[in-house]
N, C-alpha and C. Protein backbone atom coordinates (compact mmCIF):
# COMPACT_ATOMS: atom_id res chain seq x y z
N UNK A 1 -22.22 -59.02 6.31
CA UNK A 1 -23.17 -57.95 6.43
C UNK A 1 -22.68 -56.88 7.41
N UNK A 2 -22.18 -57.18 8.68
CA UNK A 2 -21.78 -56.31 9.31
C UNK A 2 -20.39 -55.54 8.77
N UNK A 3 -19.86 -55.98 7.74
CA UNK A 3 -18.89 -55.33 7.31
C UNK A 3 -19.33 -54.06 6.53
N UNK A 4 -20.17 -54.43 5.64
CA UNK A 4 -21.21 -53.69 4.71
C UNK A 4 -21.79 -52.60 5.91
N UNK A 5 -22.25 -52.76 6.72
CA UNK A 5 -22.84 -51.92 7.69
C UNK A 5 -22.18 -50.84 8.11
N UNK A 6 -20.56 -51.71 8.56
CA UNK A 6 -19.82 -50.26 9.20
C UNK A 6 -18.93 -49.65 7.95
N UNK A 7 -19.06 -50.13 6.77
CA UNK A 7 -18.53 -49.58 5.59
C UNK A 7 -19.29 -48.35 5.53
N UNK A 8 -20.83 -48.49 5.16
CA UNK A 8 -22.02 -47.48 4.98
C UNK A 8 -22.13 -46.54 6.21
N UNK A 9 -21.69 -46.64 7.33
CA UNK A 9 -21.99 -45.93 8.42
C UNK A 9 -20.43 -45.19 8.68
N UNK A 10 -19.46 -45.09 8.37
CA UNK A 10 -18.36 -44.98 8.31
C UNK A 10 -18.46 -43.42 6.89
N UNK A 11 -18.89 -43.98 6.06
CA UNK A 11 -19.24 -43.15 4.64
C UNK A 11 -20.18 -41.88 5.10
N UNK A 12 -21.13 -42.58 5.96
CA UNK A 12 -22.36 -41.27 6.12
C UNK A 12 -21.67 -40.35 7.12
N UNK A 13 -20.77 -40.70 8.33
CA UNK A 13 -20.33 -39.81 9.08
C UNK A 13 -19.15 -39.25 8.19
N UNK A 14 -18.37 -39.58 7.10
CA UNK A 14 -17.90 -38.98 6.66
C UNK A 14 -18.35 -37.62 6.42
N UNK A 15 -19.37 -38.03 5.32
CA UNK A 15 -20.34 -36.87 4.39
C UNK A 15 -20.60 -35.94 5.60
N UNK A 16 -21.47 -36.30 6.66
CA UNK A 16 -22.07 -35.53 7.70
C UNK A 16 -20.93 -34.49 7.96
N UNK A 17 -19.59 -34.87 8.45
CA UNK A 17 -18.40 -34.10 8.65
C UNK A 17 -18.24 -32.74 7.54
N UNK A 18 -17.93 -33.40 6.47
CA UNK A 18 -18.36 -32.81 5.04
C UNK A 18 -19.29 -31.83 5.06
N UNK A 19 -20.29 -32.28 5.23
CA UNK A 19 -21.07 -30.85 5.13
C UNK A 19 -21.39 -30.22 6.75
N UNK A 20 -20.76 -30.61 7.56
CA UNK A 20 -20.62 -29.79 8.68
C UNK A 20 -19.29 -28.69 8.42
N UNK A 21 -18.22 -28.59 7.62
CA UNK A 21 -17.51 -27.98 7.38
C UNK A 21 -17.89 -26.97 6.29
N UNK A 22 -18.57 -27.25 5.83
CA UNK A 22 -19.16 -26.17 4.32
C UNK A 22 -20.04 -25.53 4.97
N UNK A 23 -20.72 -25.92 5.93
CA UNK A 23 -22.20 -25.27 6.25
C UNK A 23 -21.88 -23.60 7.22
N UNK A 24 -20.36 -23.49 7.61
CA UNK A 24 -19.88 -22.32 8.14
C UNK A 24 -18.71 -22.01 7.46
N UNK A 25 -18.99 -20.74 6.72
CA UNK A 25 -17.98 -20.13 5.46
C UNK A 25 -17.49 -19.17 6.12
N UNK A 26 -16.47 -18.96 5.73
CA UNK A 26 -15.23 -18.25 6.43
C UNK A 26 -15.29 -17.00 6.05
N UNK A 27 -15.65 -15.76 7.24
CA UNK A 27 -15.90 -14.56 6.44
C UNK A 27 -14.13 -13.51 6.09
N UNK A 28 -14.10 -13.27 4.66
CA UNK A 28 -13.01 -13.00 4.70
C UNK A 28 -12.81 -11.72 4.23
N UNK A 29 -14.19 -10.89 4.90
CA UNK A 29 -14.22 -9.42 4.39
C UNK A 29 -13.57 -8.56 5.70
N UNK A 30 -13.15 -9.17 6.58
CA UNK A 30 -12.26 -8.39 7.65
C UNK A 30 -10.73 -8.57 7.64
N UNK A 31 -10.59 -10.14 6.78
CA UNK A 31 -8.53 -9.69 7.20
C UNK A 31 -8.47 -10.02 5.49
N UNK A 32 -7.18 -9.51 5.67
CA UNK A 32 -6.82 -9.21 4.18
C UNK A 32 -5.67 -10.28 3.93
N UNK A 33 -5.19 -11.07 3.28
CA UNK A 33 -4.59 -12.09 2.69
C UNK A 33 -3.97 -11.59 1.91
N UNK A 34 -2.36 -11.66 1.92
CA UNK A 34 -1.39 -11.13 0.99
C UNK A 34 -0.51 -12.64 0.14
N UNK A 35 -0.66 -12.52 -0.68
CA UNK A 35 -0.49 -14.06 -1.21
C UNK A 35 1.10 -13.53 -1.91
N UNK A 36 2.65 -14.05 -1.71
CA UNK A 36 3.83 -13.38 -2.15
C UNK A 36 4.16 -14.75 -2.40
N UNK A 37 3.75 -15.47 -3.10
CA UNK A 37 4.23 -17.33 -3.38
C UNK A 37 4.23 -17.44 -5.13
N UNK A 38 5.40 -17.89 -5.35
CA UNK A 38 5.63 -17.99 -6.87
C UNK A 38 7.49 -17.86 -6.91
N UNK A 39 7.92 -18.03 -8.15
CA UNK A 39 9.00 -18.09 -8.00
C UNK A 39 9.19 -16.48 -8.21
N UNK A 40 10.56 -15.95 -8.20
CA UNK A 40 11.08 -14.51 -8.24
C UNK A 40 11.86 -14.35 -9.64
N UNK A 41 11.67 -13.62 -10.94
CA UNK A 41 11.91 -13.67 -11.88
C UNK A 41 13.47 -12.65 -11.77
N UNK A 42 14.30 -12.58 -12.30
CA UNK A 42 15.34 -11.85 -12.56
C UNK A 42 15.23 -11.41 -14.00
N UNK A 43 14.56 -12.08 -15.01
CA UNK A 43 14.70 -11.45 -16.33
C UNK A 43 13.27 -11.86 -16.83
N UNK A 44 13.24 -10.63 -17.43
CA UNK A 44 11.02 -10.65 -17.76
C UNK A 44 11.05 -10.03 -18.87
N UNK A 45 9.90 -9.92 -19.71
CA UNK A 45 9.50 -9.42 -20.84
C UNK A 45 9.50 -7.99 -20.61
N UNK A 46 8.74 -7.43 -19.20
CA UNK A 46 8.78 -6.01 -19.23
C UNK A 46 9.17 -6.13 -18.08
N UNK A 47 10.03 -5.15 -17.54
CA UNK A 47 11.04 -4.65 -16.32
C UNK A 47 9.95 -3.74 -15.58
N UNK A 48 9.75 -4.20 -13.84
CA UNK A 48 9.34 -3.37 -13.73
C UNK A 48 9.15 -1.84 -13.18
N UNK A 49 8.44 -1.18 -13.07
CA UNK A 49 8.79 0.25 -13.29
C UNK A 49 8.63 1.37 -12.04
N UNK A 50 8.80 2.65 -11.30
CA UNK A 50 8.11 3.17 -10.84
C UNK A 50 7.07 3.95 -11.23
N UNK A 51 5.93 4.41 -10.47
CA UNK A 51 5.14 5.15 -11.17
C UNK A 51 5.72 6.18 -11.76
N UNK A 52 5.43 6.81 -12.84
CA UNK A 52 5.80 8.04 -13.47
C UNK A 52 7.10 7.93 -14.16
N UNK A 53 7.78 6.74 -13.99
CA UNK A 53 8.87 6.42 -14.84
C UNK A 53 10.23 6.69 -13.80
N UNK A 54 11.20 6.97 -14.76
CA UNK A 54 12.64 7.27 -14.15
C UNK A 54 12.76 8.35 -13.49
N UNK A 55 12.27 9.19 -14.05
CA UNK A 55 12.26 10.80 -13.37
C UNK A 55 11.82 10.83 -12.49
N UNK A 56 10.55 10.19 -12.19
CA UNK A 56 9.99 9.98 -11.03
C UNK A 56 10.66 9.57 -10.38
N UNK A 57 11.16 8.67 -10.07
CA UNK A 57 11.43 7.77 -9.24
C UNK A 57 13.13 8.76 -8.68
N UNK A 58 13.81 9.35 -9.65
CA UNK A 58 14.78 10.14 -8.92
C UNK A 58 14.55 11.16 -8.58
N UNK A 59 13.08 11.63 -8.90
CA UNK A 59 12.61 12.56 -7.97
C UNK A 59 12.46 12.79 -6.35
N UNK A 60 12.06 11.17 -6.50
CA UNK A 60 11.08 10.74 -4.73
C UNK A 60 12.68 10.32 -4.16
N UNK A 61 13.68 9.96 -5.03
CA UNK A 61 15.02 9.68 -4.03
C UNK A 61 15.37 11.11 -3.84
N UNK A 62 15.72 11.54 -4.65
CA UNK A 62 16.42 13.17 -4.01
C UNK A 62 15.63 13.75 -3.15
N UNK A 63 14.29 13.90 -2.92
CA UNK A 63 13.06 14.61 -1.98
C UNK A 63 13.30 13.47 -0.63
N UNK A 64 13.58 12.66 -0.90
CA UNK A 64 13.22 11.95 0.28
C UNK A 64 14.25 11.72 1.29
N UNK A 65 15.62 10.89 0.12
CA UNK A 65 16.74 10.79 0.79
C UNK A 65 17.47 11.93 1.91
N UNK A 66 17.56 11.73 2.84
CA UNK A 66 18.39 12.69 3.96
C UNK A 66 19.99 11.98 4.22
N UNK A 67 21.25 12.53 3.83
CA UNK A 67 22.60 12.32 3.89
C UNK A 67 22.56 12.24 5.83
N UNK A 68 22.88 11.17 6.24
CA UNK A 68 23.11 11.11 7.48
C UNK A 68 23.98 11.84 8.57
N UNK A 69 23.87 12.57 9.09
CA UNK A 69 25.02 13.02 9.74
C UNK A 69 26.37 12.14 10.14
N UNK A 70 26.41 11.70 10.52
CA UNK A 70 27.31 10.35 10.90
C UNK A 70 28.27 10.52 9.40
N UNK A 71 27.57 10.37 8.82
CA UNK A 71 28.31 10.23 6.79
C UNK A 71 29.16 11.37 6.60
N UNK A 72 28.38 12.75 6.96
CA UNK A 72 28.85 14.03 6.85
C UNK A 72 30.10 13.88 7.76
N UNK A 73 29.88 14.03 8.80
CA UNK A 73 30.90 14.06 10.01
C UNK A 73 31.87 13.43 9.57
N UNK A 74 32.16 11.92 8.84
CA UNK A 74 33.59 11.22 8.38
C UNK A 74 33.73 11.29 7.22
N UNK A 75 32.83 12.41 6.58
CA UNK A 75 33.34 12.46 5.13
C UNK A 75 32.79 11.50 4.58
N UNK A 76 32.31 10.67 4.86
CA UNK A 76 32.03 9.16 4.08
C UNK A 76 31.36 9.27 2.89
N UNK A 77 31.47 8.62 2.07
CA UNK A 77 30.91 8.89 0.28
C UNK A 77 31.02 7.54 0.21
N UNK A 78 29.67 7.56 -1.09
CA UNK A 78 29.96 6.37 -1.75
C UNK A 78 28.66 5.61 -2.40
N UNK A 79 28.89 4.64 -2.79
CA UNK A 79 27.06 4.13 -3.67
C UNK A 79 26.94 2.72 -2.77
N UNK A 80 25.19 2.78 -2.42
CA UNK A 80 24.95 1.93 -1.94
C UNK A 80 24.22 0.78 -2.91
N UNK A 81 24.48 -0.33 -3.32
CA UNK A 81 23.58 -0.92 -4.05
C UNK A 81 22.43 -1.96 -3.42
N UNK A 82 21.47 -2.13 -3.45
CA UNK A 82 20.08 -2.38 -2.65
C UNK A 82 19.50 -4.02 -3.60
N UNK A 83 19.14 -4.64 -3.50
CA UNK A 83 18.14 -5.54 -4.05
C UNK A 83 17.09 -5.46 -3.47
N UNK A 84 15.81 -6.12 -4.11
CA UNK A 84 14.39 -5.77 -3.42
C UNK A 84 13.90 -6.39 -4.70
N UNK A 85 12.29 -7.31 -4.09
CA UNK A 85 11.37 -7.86 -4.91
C UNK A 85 10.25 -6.65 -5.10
N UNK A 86 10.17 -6.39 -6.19
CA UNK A 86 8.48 -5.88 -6.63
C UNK A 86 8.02 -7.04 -7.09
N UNK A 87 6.73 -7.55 -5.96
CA UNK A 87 5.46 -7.78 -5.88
C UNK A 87 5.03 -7.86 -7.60
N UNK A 88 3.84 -9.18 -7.31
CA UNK A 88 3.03 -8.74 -8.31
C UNK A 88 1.69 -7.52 -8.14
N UNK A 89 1.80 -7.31 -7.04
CA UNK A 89 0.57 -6.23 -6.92
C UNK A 89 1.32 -4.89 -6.67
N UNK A 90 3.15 -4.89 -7.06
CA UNK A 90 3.71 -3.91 -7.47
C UNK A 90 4.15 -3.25 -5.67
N UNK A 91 4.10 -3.70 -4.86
CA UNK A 91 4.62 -3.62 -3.40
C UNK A 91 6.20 -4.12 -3.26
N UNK A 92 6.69 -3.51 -2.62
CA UNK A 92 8.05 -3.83 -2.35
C UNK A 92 7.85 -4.66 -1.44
N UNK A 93 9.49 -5.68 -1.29
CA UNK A 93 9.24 -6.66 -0.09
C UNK A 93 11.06 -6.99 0.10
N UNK A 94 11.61 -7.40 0.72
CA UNK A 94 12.52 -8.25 0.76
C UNK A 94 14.11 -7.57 0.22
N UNK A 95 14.12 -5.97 1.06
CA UNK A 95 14.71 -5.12 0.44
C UNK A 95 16.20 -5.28 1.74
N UNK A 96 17.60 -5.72 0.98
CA UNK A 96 18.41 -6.09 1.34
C UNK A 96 19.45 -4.96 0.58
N UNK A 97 20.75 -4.58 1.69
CA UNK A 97 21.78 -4.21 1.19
C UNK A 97 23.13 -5.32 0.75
N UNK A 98 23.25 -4.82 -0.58
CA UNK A 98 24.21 -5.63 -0.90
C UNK A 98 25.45 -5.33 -0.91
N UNK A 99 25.63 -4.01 -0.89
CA UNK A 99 26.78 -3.60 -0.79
C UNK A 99 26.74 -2.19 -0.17
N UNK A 100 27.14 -2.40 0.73
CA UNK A 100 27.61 -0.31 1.40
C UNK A 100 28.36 -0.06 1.62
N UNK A 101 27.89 1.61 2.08
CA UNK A 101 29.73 2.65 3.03
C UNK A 101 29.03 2.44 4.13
N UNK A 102 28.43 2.22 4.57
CA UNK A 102 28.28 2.38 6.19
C UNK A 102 27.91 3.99 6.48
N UNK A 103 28.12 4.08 7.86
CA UNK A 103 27.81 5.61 8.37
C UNK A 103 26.66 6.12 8.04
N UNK A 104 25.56 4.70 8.56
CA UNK A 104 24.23 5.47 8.14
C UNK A 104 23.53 5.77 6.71
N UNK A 105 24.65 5.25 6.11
CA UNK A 105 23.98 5.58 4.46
C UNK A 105 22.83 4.18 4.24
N UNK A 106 23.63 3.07 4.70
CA UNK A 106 22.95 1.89 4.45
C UNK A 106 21.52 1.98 4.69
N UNK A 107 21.36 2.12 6.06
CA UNK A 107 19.91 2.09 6.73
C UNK A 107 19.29 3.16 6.18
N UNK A 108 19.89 4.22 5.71
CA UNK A 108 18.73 5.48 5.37
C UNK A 108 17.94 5.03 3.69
N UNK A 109 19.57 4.33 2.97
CA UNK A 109 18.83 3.64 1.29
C UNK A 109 17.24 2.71 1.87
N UNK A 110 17.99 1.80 2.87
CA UNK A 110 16.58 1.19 2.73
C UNK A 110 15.20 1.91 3.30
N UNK A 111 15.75 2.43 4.28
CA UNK A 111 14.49 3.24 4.56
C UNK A 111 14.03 4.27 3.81
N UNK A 112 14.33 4.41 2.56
CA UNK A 112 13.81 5.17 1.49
C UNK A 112 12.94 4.63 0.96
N UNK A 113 13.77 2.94 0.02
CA UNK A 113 13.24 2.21 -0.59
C UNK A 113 12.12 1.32 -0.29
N UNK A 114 12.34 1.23 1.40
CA UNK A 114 10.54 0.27 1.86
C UNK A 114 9.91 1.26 1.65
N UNK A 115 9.72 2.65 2.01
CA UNK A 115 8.93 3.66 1.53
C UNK A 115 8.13 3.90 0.41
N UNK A 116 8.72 3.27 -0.45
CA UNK A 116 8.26 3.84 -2.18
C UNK A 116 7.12 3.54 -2.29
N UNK A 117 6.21 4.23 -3.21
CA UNK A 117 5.09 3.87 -3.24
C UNK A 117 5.04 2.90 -4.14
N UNK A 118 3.75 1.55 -4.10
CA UNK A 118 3.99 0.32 -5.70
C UNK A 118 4.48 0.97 -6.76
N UNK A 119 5.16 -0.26 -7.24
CA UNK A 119 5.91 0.36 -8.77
C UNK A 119 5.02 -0.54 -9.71
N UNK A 120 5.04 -0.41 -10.76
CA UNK A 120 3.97 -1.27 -11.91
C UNK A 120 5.04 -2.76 -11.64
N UNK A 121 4.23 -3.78 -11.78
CA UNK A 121 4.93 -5.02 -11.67
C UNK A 121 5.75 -5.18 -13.10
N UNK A 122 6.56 -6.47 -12.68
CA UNK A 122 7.56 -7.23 -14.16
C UNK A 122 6.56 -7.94 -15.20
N UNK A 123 6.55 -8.18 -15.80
CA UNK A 123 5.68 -9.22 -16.57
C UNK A 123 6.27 -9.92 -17.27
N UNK A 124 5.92 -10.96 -17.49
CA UNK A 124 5.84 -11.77 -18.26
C UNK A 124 5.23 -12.93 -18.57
N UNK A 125 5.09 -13.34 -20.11
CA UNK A 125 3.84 -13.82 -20.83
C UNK A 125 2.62 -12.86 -20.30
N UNK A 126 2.61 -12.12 -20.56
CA UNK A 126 1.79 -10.93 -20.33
C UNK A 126 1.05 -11.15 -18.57
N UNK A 127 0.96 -11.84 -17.85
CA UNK A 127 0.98 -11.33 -16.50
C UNK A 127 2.03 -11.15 -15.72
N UNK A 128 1.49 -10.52 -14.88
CA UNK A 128 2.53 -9.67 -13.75
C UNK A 128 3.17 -11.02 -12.73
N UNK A 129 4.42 -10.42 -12.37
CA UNK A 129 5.05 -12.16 -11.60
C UNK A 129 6.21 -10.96 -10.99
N UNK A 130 6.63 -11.57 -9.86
CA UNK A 130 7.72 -11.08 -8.78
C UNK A 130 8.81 -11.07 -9.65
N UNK A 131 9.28 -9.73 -9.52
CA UNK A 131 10.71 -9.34 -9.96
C UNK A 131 11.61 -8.83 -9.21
N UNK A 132 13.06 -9.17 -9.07
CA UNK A 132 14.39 -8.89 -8.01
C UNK A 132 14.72 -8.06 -9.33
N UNK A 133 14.71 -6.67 -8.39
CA UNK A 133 15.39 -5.40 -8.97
C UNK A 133 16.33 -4.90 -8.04
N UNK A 134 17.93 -4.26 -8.82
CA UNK A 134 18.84 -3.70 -8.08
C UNK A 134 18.66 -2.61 -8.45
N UNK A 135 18.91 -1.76 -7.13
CA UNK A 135 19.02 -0.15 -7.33
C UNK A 135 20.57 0.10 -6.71
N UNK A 136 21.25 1.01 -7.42
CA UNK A 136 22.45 1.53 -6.57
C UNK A 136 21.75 3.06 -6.39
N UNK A 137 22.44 3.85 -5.34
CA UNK A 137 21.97 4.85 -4.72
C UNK A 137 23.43 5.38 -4.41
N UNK A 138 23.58 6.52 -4.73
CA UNK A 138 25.03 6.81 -4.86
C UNK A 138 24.97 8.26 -4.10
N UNK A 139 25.62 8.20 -2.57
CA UNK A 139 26.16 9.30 -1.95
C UNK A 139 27.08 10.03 -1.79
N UNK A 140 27.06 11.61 -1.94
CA UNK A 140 28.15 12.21 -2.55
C UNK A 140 28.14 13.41 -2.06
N UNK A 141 29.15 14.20 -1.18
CA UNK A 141 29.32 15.54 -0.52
C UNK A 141 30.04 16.07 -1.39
N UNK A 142 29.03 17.01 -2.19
CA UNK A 142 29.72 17.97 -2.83
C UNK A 142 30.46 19.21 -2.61
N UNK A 143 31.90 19.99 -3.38
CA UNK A 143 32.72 20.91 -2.82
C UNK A 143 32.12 21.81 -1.55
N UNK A 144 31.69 22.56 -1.59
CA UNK A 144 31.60 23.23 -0.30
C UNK A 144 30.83 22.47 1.02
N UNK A 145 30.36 21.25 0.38
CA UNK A 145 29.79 20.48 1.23
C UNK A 145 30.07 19.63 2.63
N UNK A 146 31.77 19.29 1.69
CA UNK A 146 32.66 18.32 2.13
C UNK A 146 33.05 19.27 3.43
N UNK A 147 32.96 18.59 4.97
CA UNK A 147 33.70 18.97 5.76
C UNK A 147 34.95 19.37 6.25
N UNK A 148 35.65 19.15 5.31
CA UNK A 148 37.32 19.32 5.71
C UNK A 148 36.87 20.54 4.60
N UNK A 149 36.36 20.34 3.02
CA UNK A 149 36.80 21.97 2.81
C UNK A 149 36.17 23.36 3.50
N UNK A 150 34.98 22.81 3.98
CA UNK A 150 34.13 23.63 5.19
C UNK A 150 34.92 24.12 5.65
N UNK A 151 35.85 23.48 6.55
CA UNK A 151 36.44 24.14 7.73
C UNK A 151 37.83 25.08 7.14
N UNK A 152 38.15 24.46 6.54
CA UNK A 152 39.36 25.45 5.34
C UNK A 152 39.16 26.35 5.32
N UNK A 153 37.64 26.69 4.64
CA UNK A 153 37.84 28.18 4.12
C UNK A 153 36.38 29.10 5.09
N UNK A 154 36.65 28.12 6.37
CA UNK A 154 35.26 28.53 7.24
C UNK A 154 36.09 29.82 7.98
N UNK A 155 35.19 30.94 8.58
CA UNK A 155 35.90 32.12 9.08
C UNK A 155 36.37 31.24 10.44
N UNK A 156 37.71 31.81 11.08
CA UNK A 156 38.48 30.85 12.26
C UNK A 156 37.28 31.91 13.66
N UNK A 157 37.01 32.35 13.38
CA UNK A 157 35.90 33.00 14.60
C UNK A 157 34.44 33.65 14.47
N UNK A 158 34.07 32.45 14.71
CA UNK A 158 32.49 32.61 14.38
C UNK A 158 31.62 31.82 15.62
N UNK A 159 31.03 32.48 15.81
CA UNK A 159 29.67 32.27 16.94
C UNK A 159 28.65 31.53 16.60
N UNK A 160 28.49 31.54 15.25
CA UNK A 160 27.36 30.90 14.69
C UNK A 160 27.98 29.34 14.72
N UNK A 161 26.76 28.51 15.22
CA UNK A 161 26.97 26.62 15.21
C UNK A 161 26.45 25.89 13.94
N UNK A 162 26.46 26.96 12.71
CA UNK A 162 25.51 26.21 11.70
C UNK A 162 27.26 26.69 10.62
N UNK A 163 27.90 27.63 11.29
CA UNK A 163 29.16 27.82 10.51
C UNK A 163 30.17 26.64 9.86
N UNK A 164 30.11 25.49 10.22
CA UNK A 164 31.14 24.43 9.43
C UNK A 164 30.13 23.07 9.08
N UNK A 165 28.75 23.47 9.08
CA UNK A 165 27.67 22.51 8.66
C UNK A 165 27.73 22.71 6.84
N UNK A 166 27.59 21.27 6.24
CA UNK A 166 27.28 21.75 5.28
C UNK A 166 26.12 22.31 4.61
N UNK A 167 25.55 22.98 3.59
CA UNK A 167 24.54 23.82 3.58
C UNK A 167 23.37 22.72 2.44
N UNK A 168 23.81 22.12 1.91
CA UNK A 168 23.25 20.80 1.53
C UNK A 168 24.32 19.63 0.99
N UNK A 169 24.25 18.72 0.75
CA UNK A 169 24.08 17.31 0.56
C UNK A 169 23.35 16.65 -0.86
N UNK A 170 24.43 15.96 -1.36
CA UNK A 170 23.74 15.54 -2.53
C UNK A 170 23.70 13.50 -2.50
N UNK A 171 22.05 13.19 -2.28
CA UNK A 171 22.25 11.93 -2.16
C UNK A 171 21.32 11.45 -2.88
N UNK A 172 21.66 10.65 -4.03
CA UNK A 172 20.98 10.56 -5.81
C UNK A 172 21.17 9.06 -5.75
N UNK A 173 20.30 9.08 -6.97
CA UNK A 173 20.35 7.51 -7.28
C UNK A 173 21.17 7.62 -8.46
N UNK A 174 21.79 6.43 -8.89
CA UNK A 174 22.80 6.23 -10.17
C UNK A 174 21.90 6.38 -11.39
N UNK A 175 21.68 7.20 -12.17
CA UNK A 175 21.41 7.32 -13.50
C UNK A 175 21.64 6.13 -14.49
């Protein structure tokens, strides 16, 4: 009998516990919960996209991208290629260089690319699921741009400090 006793009394403080835990609900209208758990797809039914498509999206690189000085100064050229997860709620995350020139190009790709605004997610079987997308981003000082021809055909006496700067910079994404 006394076994029976502390079996049943053992059970009720269970329950009691039990509904001492339900009886205070967790208010979860102040922090926001970002849930990024699932596997990471590399190949999906639909690829996913930026808003407004391709154009878009080499729109917001050319507007955004700034050619580093550092790059200019050694001449440096070249394509950076980037990996990065789009989110299923279409947020970037986990944006790594895979390959660079250095001289500042590296850090400025990514600091473009955490920038972007959500892109439509990957899908597949018709919901949305984490997709690893590569971007290359390809930097390039064009003719009068390039510093050595600057100074070539720059006048040898000039006062002005904007005289062997280049006058723009072309830093695009790969088509």
């Amino acid at each position: 009998m006394n076994k029976n006793l502390l079996i049943v009394t053992m059970l009720l403080m269970a329950n009691i516990t039990l509904v001492k835990a339900q009886s205070f609900p967790m208010d979860t209208s102040s922090t926001s919960i970002k849930c990024n758990v699932g596997p990471i797809y590399t190949v999906v039914e639909e690829s996913p996209s930026f808003p407004g498509g391709e154009k878009a999206r080499i729109k917001y690189l050319t507007e955004n991208l700034k050619y580093p000085s550092e790059a200019i100064d050694s001449n440096l050229q070249g394509t950076v290629y980037l990996s990065f997860v789009v989110e299923m709620d279409g947020s970037i995350s986990q944006v790594k260089v895979v390959r660079g020139v250095g001289g500042g190009c590296n850090q400025e790709a990514e600091r473009v690319v955490k920038a972007m605004p959500n892109w439509e997610p990957g899908k597949s079987n018709g919901f949305s699921v984490r997709c690893q997308y590569m971007m290359p981003i390809k930097f390039v000082l064009m003719g009068d741009e390039n510093p050595k021809k600057a100074k070539e055909t720059a006048p040898k006496k000039s006062n002005s400090k904007t005289a062997n700067q280049p006058k723009s910079v072309n830093a695009q994404p790969v088509e």
